[in-house]
C-alpha atoms as a PDB file:
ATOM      1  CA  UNK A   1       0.000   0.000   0.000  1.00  0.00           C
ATOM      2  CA  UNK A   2       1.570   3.683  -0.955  1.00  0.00           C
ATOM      3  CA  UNK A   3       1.872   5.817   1.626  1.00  0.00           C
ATOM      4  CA  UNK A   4      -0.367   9.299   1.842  1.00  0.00           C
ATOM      5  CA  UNK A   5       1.546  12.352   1.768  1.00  0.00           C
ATOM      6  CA  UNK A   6      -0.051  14.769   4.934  1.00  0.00           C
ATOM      7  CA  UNK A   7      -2.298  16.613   2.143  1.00  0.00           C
ATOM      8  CA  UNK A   8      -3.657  13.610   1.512  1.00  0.00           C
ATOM      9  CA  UNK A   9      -4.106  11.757   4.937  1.00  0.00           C
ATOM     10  CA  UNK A  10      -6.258  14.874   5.926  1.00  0.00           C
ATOM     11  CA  UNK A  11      -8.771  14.237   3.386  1.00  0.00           C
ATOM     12  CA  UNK A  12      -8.845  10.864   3.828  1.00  0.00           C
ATOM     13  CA  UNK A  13      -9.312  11.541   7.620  1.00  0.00           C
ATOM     14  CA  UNK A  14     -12.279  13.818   6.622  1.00  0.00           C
ATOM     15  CA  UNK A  15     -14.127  11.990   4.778  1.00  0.00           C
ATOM     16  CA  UNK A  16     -14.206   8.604   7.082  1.00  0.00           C
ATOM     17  CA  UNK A  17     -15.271  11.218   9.970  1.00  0.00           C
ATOM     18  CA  UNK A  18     -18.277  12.705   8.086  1.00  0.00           C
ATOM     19  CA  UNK A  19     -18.974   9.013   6.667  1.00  0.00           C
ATOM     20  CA  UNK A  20     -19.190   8.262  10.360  1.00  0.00           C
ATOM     21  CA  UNK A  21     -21.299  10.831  11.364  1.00  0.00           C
ATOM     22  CA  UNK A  22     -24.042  10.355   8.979  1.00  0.00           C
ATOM     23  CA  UNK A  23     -23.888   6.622  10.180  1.00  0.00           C
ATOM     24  CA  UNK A  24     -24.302   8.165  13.734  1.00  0.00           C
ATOM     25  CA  UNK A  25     -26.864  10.531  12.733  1.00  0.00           C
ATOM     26  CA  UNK A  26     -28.973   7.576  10.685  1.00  0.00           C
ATOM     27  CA  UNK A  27     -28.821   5.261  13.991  1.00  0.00           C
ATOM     28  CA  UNK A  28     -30.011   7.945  16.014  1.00  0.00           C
ATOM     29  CA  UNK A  29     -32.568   9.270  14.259  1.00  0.00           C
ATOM     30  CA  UNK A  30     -33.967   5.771  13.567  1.00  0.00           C
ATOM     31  CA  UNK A  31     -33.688   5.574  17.304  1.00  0.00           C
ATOM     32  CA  UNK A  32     -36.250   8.704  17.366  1.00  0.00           C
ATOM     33  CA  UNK A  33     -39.128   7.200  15.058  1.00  0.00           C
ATOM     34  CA  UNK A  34     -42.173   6.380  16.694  1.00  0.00           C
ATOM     35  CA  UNK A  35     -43.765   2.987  17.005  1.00  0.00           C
ATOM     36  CA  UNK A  36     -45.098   1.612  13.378  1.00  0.00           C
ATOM     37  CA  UNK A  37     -49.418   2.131  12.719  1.00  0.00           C
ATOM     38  CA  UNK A  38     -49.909  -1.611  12.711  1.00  0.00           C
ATOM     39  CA  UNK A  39     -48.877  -3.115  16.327  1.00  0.00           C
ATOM     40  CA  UNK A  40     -50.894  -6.666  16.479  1.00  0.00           C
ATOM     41  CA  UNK A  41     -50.877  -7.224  20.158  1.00  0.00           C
ATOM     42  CA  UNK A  42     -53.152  -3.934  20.365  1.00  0.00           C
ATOM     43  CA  UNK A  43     -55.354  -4.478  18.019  1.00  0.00           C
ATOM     44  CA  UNK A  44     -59.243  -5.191  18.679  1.00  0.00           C
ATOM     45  CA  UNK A  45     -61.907  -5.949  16.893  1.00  0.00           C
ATOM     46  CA  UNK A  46     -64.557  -3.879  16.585  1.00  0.00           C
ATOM     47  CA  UNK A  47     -67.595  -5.511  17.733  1.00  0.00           C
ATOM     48  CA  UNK A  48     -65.398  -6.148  21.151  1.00  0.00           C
ATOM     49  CA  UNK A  49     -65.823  -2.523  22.063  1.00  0.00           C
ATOM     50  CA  UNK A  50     -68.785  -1.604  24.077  1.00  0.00           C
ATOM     51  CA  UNK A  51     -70.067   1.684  25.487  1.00  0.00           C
ATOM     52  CA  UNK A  52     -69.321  -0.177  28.608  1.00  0.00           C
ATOM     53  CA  UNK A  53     -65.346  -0.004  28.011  1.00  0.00           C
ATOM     54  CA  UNK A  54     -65.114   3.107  26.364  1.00  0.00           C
ATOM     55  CA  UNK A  55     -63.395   5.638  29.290  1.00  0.00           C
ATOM     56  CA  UNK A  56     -65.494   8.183  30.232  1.00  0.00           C
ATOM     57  CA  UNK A  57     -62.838  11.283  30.159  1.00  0.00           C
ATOM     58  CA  UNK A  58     -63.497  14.116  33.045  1.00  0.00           C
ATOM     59  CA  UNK A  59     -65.522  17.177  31.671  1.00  0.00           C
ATOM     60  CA  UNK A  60     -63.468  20.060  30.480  1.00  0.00           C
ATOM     61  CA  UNK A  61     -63.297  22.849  32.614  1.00  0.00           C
ATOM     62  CA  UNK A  62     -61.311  26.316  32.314  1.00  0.00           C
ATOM     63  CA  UNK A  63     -61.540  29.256  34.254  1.00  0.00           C
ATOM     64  CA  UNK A  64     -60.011  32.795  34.038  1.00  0.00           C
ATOM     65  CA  UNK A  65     -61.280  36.497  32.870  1.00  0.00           C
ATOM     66  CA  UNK A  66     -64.027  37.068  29.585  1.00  0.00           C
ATOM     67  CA  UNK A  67     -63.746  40.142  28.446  1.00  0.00           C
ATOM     68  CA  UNK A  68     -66.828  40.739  25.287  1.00  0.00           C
ATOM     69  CA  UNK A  69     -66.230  42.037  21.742  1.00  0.00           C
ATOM     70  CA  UNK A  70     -69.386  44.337  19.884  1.00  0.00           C
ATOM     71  CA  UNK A  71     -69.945  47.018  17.453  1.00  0.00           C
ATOM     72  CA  UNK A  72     -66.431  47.694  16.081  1.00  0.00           C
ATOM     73  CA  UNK A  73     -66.849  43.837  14.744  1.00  0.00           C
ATOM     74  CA  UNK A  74     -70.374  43.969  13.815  1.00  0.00           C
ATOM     75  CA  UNK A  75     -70.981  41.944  11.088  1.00  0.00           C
ATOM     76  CA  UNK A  76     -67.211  41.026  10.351  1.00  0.00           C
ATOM     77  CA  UNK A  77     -66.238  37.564   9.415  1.00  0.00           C
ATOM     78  CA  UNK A  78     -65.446  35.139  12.325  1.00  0.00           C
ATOM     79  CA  UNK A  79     -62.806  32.637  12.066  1.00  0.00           C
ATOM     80  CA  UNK A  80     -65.583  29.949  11.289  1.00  0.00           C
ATOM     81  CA  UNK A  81     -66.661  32.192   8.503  1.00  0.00           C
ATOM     82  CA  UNK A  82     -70.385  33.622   9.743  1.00  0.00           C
ATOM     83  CA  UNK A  83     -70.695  37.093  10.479  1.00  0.00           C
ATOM     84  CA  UNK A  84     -70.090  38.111  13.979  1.00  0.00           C
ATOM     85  CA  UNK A  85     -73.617  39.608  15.475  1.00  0.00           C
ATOM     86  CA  UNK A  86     -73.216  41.456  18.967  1.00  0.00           C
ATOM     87  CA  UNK A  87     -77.143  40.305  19.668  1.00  0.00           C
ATOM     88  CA  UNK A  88     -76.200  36.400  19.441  1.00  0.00           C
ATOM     89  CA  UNK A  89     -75.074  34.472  22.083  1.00  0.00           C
ATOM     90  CA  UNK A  90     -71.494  33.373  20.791  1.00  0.00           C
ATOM     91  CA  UNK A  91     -68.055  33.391  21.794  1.00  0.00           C
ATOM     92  CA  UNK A  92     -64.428  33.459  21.021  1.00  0.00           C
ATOM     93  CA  UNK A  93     -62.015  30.653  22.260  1.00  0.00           C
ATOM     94  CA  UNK A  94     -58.148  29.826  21.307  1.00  0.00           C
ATOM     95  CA  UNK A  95     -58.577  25.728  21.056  1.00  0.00           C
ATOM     96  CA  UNK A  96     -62.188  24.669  21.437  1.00  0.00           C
ATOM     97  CA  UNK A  97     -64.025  23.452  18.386  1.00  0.00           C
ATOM     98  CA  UNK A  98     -66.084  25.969  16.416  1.00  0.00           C
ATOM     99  CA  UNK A  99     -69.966  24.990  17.272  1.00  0.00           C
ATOM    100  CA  UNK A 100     -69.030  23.727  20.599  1.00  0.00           C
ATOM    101  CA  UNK A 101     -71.449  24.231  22.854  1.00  0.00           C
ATOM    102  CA  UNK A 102     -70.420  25.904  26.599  1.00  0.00           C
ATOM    103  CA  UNK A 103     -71.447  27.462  29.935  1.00  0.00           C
ATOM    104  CA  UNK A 104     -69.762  30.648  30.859  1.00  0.00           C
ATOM    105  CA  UNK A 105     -70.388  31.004  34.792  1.00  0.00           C
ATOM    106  CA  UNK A 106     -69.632  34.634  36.813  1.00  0.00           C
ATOM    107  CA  UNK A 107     -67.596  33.235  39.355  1.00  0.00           C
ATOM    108  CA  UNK A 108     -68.661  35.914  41.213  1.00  0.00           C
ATOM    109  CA  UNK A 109     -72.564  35.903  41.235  1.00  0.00           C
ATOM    110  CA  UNK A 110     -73.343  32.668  40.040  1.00  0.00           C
ATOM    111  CA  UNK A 111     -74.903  33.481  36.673  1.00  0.00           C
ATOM    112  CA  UNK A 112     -74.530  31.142  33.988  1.00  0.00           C
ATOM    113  CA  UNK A 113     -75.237  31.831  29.535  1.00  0.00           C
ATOM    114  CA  UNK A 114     -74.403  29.362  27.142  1.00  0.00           C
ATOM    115  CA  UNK A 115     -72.793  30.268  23.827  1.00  0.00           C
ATOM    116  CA  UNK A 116     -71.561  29.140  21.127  1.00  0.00           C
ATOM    117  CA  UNK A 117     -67.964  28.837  20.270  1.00  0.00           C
ATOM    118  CA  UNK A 118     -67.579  30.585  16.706  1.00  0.00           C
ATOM    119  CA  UNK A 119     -64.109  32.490  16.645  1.00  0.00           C
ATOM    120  CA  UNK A 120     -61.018  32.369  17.845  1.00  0.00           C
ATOM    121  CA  UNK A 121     -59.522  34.417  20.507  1.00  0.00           C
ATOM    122  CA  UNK A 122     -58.666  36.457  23.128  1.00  0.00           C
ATOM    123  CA  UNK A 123     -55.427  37.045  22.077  1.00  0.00           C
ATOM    124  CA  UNK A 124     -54.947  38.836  25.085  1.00  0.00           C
ATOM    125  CA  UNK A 125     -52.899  37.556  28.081  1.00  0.00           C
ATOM    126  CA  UNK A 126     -55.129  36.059  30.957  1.00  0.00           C
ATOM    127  CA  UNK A 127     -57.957  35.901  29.163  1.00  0.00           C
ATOM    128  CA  UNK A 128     -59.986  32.122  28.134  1.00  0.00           C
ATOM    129  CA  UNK A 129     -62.846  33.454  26.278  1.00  0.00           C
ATOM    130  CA  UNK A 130     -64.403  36.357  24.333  1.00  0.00           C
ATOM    131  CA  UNK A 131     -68.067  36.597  24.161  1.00  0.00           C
ATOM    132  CA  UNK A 132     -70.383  38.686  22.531  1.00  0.00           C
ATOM    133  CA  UNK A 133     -71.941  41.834  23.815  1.00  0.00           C
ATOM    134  CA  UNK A 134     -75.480  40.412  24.521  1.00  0.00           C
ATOM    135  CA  UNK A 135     -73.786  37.450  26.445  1.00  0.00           C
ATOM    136  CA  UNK A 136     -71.334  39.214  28.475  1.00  0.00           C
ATOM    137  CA  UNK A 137     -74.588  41.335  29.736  1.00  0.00           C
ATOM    138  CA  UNK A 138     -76.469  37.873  30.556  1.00  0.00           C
ATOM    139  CA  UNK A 139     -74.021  37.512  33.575  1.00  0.00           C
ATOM    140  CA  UNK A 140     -71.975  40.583  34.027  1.00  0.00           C
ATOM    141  CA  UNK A 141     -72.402  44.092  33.667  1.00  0.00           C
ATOM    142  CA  UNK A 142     -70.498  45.558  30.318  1.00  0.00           C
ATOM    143  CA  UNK A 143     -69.546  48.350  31.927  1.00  0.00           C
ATOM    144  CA  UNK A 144     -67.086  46.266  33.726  1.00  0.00           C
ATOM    145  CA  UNK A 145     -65.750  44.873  30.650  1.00  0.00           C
ATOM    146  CA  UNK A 146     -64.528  41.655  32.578  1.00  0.00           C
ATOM    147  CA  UNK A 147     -65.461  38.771  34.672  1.00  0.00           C
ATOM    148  CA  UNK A 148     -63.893  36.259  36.410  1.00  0.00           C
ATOM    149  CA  UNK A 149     -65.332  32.936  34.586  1.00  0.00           C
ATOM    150  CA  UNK A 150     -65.431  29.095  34.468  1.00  0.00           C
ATOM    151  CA  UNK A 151     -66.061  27.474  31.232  1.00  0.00           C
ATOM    152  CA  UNK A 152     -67.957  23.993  30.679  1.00  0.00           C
ATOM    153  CA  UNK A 153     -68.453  22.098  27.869  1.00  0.00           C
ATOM    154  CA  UNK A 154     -72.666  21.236  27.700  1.00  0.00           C
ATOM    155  CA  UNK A 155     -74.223  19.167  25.373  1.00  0.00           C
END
């Protein structure tokens, strides 16, 4: 075998360490993948599944301030694509689905609207939920402009 002059060695050098690298990087990553879709040992049929088995999950529940949105967005188009009316009863939220269904509650005097979730928002900081003008007024005053809040999912 011919010896490598030092010009050469160093190339040869480099190229085995970035060879071994993207070995490296190829073990690892294949380290990183997730489990395949088809895993036998958890699959069930279907007509094994009952209501019966089927975890009931714990109602959703969120509290924190509602602040209420009106004439400047008056019959603007909402996230879901309707026009916004201040006289509906219909809210804003950041993750629920649009048409979902939920009780606002005053955590302060007890009084309780349900609304429809058909936008997306607040977008401000400590607030879970915008609702419209005539909802806000079905449990807190708008003069206030907030209320302290705990949101339910209904059916």
């Amino acid at each position: 075998m011919a010896r490598l002059n030092s010009k050469e060695s160093g190339t040869y050098l480099l190229a085995h360490m970035a060879g071994a690298a993207f070995c490296a990087s190829l073990i690892f990553l294949h380290g990183c993948a997730g489990p395949t879709s088809y895993q036998p040992e958890r699959e069930i049929a279907r007509h094994e599944i009952t209501t019966q088995q089927v975890p009931k999950t714990r109602p959703y529940y969120q509290r924190g301030l509602a602040s209420y949105y009106g004439k400047g967005f008056q019959n603007k188009k909402t996230a879901s694509g309707e026009r916004f009316n201040l006289h509906s009863l219909t809210a804003a939220h950041k993750t629920l689905p649009f048409g979902t269904k939920v009780a606002v509650t005053n955590m302060h005097n007890g009084k309780t609207v349900k609304v429809r979730i058909n936008d997306r928002g607040p977008f401000v900081k400590g607030r879970v939920i915008d609702l419209s003008r005539a909802a806000f007024a079905q449990i807190a005053s708008v003069d206030d402009g907030l209320a302290r809040v705990e949101i339910r999912i209904v059916k």
